[in-house]
N, C-alpha and C. Protein backbone atom coordinates (compact mmCIF):
# COMPACT_ATOMS: atom_id res chain seq x y z
N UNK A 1 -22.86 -10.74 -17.98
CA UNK A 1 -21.88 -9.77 -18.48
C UNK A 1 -20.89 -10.52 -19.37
N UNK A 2 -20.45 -9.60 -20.68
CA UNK A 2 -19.68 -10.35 -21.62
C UNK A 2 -17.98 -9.97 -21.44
N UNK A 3 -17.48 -10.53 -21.07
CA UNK A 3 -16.07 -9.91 -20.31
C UNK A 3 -15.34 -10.14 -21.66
N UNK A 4 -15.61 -11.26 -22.67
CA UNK A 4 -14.84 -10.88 -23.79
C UNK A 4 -15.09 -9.70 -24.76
N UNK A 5 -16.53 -9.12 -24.83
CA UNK A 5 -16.37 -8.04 -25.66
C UNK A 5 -15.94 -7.03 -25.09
N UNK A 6 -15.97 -6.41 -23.63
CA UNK A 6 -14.64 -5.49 -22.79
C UNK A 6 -13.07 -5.91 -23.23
N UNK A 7 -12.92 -7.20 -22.87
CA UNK A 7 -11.67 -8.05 -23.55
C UNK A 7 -10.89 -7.42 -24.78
N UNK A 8 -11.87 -7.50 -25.97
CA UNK A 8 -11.54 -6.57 -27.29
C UNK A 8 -11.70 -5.57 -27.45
N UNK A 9 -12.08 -4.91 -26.61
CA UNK A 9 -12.17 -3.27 -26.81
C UNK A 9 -11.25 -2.44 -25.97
N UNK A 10 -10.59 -3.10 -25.03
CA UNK A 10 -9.65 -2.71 -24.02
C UNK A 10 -8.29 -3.32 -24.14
N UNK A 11 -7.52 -3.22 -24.24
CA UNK A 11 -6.09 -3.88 -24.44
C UNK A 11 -5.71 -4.22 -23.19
N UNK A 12 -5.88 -3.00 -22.05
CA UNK A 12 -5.24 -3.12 -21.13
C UNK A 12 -6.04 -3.68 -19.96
N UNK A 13 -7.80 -4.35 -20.43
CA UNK A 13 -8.54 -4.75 -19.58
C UNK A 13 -7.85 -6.51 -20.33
N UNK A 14 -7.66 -6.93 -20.86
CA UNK A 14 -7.35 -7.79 -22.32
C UNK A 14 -5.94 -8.47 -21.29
N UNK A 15 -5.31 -7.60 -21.10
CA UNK A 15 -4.16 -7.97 -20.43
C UNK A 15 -4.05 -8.19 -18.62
N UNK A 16 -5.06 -7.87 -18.45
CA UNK A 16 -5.36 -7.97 -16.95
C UNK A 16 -5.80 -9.52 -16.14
N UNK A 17 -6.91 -9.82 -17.56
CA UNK A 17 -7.72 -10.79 -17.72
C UNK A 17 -6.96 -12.38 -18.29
N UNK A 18 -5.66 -12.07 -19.06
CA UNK A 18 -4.97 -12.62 -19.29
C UNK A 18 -4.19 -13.30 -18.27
N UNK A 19 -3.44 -12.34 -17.19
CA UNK A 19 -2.86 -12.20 -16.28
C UNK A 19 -3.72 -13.05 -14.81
N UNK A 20 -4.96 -13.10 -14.96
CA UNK A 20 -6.11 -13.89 -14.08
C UNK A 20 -5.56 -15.40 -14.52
N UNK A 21 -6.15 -15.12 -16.02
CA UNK A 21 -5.93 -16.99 -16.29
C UNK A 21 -4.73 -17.65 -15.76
N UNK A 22 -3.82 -17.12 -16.45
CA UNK A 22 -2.30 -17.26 -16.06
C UNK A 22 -2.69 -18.17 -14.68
N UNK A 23 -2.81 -17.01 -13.30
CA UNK A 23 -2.29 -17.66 -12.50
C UNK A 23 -2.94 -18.62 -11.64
N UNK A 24 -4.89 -18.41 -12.18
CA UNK A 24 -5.73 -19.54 -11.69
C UNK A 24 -5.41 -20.49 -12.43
N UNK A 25 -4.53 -20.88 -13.90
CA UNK A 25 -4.20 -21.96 -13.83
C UNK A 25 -3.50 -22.22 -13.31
N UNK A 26 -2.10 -21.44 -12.85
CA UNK A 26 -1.10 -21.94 -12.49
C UNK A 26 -1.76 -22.70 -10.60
N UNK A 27 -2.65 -21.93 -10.38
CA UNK A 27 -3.12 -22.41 -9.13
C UNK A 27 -3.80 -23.92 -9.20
N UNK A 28 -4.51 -24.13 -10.15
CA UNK A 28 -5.04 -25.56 -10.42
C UNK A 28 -3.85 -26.43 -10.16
N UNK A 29 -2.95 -26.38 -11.33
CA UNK A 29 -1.96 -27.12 -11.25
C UNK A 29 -0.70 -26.89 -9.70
N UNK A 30 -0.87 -26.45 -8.91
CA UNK A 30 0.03 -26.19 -7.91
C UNK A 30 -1.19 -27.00 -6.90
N UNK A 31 -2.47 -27.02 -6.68
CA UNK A 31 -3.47 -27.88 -5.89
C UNK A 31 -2.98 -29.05 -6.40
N UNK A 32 -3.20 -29.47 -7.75
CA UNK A 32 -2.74 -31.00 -7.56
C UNK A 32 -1.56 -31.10 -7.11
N UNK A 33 -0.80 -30.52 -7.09
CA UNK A 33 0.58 -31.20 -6.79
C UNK A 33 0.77 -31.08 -5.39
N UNK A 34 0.00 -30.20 -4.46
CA UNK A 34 1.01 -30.11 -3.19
C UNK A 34 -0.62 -30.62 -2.00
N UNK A 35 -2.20 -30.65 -2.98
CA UNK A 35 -3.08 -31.35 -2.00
C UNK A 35 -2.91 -32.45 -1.15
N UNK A 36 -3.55 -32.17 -0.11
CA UNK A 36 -3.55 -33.64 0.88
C UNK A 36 -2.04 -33.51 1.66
N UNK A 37 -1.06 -33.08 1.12
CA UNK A 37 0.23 -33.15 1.57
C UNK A 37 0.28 -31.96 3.03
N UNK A 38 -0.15 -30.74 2.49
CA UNK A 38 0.20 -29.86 3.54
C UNK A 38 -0.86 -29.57 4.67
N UNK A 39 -1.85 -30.05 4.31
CA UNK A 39 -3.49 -29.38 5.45
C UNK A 39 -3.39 -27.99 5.50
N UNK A 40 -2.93 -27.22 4.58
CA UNK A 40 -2.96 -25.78 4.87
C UNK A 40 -3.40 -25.22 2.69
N UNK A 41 -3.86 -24.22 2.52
CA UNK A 41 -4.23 -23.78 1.50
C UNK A 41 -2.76 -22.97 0.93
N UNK A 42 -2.39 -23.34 -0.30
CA UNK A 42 -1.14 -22.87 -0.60
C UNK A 42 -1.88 -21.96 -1.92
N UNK A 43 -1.69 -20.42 -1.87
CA UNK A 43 -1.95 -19.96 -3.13
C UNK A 43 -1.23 -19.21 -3.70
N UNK A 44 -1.20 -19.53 -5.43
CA UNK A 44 -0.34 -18.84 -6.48
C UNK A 44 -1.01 -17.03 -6.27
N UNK A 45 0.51 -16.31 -5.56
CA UNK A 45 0.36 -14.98 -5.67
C UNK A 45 0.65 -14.35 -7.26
N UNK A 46 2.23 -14.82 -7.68
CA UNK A 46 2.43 -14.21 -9.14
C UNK A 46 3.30 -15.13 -9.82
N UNK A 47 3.32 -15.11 -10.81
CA UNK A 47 3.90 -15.96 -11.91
C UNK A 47 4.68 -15.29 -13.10
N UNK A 48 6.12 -15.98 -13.32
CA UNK A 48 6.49 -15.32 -14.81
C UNK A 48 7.63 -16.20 -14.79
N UNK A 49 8.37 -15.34 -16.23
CA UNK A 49 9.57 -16.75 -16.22
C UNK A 49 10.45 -17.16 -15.48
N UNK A 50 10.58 -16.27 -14.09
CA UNK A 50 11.60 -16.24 -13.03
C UNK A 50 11.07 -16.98 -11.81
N UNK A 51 10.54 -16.28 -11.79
CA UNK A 51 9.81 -16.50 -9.94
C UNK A 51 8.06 -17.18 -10.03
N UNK A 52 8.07 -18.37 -9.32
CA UNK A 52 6.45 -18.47 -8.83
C UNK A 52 6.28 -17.93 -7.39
N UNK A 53 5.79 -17.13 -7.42
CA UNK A 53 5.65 -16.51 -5.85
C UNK A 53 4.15 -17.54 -5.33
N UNK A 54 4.89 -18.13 -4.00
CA UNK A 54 3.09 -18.84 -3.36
C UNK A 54 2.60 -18.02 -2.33
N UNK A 55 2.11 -18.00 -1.62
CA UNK A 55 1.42 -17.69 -0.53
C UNK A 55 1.02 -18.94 0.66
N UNK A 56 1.73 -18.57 1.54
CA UNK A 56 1.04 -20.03 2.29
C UNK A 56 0.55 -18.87 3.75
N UNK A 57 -0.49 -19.95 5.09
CA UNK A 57 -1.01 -18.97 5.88
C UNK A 57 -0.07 -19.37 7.32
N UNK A 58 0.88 -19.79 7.28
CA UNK A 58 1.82 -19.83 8.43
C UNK A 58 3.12 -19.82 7.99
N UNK A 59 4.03 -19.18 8.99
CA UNK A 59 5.69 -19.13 8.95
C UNK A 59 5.97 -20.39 8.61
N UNK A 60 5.16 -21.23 9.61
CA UNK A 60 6.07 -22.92 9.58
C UNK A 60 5.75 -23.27 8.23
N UNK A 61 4.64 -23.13 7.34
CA UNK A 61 4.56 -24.02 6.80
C UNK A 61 5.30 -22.99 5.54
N UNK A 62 5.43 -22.17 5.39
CA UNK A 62 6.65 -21.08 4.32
C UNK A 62 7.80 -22.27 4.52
N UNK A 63 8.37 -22.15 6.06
CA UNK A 63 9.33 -23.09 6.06
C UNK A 63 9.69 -24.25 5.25
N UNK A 64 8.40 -24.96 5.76
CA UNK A 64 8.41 -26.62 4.61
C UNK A 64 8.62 -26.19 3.04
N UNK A 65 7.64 -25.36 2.81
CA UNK A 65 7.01 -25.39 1.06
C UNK A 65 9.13 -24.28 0.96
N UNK A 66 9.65 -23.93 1.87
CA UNK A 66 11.08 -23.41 0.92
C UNK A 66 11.84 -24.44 1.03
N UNK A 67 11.76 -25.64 2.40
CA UNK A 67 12.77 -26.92 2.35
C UNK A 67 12.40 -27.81 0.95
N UNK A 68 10.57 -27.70 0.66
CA UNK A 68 10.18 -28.33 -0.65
C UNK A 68 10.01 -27.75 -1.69
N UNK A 69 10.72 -26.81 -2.37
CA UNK A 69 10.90 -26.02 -3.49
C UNK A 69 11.38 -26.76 -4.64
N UNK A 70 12.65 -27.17 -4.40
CA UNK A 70 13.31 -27.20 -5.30
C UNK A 70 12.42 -28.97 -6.04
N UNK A 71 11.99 -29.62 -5.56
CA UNK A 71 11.03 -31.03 -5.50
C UNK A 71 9.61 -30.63 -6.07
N UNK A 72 9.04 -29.50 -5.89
CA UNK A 72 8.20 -29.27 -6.13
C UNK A 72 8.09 -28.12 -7.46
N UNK A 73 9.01 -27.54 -7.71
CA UNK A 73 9.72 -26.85 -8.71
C UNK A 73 9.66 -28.03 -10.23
N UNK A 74 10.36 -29.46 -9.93
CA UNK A 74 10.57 -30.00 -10.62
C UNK A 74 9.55 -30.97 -11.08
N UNK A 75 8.40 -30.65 -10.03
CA UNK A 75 7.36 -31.33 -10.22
C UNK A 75 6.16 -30.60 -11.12
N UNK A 76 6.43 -29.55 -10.97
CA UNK A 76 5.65 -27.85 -11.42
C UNK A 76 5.94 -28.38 -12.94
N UNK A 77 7.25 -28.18 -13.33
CA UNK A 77 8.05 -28.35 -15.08
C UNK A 77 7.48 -29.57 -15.09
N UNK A 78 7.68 -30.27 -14.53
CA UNK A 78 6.80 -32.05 -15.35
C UNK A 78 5.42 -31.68 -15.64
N UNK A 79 4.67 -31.15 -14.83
CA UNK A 79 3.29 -30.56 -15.34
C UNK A 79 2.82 -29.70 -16.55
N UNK A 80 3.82 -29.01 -16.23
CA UNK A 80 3.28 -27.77 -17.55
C UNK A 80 4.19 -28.41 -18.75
N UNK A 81 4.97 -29.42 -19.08
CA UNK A 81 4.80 -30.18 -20.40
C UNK A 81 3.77 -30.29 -20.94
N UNK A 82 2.64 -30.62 -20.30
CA UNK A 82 1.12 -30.47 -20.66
C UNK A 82 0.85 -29.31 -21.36
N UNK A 83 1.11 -28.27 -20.84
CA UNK A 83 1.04 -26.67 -21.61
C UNK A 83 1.85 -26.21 -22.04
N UNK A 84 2.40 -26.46 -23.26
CA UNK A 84 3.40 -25.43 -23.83
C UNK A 84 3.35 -24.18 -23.87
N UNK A 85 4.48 -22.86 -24.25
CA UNK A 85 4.03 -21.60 -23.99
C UNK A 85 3.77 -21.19 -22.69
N UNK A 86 3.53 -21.81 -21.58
CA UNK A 86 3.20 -21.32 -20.70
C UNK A 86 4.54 -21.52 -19.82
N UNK A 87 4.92 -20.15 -18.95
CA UNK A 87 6.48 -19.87 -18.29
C UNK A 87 6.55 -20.98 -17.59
N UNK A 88 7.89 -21.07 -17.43
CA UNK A 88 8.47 -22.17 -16.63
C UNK A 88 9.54 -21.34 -15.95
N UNK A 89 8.81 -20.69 -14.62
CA UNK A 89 9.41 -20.36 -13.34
C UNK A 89 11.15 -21.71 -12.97
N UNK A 90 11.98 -20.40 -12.78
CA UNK A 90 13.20 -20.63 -12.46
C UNK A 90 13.32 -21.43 -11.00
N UNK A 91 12.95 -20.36 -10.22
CA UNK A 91 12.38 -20.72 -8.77
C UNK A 91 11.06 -20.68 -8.51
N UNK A 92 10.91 -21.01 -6.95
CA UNK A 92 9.50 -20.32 -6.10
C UNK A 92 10.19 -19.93 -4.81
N UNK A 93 9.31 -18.71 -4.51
CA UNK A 93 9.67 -17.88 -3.98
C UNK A 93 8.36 -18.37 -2.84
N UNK A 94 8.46 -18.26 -1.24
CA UNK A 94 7.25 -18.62 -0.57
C UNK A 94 7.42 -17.69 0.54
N UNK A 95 5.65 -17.11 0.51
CA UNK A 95 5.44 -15.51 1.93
C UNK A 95 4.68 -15.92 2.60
N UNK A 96 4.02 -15.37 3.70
CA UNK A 96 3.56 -15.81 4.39
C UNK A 96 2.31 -14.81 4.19
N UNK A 97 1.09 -15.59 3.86
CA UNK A 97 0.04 -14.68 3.97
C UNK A 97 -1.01 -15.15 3.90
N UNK A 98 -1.01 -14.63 5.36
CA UNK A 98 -2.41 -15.57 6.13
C UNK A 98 -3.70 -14.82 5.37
N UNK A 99 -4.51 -16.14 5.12
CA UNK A 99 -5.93 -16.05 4.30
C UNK A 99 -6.67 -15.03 5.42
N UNK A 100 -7.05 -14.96 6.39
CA UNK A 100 -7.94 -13.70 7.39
C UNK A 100 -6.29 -13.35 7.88
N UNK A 101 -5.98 -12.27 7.63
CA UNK A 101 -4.60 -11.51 8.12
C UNK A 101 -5.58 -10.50 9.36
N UNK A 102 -5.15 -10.48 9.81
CA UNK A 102 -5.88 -9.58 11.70
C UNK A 102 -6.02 -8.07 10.92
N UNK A 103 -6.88 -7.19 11.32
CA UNK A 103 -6.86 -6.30 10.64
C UNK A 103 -6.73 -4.96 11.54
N UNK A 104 -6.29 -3.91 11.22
CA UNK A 104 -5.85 -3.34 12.53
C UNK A 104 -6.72 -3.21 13.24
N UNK A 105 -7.37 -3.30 14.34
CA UNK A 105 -7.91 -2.68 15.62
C UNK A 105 -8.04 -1.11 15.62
N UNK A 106 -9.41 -0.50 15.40
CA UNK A 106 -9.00 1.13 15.53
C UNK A 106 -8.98 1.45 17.39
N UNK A 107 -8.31 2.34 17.86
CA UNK A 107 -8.97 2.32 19.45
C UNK A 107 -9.69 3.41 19.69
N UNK A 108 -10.05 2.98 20.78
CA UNK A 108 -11.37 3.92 21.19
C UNK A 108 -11.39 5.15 21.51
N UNK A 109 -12.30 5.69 20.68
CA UNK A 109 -11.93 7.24 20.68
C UNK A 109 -12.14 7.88 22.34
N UNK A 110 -11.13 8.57 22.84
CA UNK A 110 -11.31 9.42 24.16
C UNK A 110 -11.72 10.55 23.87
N UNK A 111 -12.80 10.16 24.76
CA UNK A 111 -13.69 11.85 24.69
C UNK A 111 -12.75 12.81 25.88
N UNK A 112 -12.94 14.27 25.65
CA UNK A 112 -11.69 14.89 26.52
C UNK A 112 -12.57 16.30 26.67
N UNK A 113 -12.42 16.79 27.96
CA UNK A 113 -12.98 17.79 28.05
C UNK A 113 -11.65 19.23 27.15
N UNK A 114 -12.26 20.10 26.56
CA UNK A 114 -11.08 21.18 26.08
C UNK A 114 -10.47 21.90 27.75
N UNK A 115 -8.97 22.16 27.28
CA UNK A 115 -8.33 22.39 28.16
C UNK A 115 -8.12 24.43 27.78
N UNK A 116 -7.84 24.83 29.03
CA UNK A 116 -6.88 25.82 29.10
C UNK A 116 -5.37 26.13 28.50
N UNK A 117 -5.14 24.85 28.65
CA UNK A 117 -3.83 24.12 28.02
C UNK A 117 -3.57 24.56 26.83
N UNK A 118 -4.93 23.59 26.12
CA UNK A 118 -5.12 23.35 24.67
C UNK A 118 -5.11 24.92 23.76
N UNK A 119 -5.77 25.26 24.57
CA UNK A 119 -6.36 27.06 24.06
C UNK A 119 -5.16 27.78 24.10
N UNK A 120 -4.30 28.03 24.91
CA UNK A 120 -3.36 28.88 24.88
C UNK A 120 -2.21 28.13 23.82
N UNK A 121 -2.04 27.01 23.52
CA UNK A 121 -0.74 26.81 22.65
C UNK A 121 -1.45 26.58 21.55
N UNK A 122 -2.64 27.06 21.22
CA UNK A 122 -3.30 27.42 20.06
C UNK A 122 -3.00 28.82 19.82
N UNK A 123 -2.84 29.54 20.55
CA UNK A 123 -2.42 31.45 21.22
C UNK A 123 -1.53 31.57 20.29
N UNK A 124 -0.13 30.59 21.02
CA UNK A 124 0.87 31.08 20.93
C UNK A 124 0.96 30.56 19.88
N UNK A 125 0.55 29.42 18.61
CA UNK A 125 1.02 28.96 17.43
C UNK A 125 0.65 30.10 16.66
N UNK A 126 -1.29 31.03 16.99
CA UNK A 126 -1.46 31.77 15.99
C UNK A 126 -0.59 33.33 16.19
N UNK A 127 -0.03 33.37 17.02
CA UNK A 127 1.32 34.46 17.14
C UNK A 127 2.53 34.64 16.20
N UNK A 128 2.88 33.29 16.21
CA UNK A 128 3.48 32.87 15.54
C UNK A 128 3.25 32.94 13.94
N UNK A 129 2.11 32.75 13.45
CA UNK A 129 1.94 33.49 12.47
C UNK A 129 1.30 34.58 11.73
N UNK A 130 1.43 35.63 12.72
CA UNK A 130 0.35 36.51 12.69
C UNK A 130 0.09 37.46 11.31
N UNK A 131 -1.32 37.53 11.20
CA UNK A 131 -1.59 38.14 9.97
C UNK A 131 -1.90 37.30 8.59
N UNK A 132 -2.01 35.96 9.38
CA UNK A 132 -1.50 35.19 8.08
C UNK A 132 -3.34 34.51 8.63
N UNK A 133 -3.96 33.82 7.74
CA UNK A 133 -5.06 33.01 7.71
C UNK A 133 -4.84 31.94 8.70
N UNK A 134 -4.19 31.16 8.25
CA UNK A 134 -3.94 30.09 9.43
C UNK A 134 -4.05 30.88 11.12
N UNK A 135 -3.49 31.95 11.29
CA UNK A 135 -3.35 32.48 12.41
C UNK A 135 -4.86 32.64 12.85
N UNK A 136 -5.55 33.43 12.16
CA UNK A 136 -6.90 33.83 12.21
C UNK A 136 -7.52 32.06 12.71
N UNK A 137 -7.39 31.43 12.09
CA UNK A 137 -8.00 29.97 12.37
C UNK A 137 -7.83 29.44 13.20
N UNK A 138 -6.36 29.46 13.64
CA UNK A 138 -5.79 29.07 15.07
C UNK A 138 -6.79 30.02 16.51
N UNK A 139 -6.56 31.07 15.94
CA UNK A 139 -7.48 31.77 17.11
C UNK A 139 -8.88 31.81 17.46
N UNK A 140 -9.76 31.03 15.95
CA UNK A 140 -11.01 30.58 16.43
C UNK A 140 -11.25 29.67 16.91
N UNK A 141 -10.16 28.48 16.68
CA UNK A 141 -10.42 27.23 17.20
C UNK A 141 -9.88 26.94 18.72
N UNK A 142 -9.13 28.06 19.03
CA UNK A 142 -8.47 28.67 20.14
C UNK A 142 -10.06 28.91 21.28
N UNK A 143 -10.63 29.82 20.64
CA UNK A 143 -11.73 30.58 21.25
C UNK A 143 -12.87 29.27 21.13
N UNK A 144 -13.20 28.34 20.19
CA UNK A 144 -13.92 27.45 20.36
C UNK A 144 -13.94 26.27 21.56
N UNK A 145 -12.23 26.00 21.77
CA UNK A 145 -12.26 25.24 22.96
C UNK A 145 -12.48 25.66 24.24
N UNK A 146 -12.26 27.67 24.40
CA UNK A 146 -12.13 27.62 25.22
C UNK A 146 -12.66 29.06 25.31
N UNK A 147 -13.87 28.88 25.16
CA UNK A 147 -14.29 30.20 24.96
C UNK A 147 -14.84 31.17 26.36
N UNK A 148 -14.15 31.04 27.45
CA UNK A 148 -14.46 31.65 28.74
C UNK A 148 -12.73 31.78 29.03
N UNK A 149 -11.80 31.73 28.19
CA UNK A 149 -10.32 32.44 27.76
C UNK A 149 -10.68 34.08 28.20
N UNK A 150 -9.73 34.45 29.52
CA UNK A 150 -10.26 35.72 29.48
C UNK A 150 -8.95 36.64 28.02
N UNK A 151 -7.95 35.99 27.65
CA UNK A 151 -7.31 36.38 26.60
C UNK A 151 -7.90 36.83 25.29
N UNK A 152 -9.17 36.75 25.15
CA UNK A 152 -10.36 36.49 23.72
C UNK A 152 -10.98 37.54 23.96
């Protein structure tokens, strides 16, 4: 696949793709500088002339990489002398975001027998709007749970 001829025919695919390079370089250059040092994977979330936002996968180590910002900030600008044109972040900004983040747990669906319960404050909701569609609906689904309702 030719991602540059999408590239020129799209402005706003053009600018997306732009926005990639950007920050996998900025990620190259942020590996050399902070490898071997931390034992943890530090990655460039966003980049511009203000803020380098990182990503690291523990609180503690957010901790270190904000006690080592301002060192590593100045180590960032000695690098990108190499690249002119390319932003020179004010600060870095560091979150915590773990590479496998836990993902919710759905729980287990309870199967439930229909109640008497259930059926009648289905009753009284479609009373409540009587004449109206919803009402009508309320009272089939009324009669579906509980369809030996001597009220039906």
């Amino acid at each position: 696949m030719n991602l540059e001829r999408y590239r020129l025919n799209n402005p706003a695919l053009a600018g997306i793709l732009d926005r990639v390079a950007l920050i996998r370089a900025y990620q190259a250059i942020i590996d050399g500088l902070v490898s071997g040092r931390s034992g943890q994977a530090v990655q460039v979330i966003n980049v511009d002339e203000h803020t380098l936002t990182l990503g690291v996968g523990s609180a503690a180590m957010a901790s270190r990489m904000r006690f080592e910002a301002p060192d590593l900030l100045a180590r960032l600008h000695r690098a990108l002398d190499a690249h002119p044109g390319a932003p020179r972040p004010a600060s870095i900004r560091v979150r915590v975001a773990p590479a496998n983040a836990p993902t919710r747990r759905e729980r287990p669906r309870v199967e439930r027998e229909p109640s008497r319960t259930g059926s009648q404050a289905l009753d009284v909701l479609a009373s409540v709007h009587e004449g109206e569609e919803l009402a009508r609906a309320l009272q089939r689904l009324s009669r579906a749970i509980n369809p030996d309702d001597a009220n039906h």
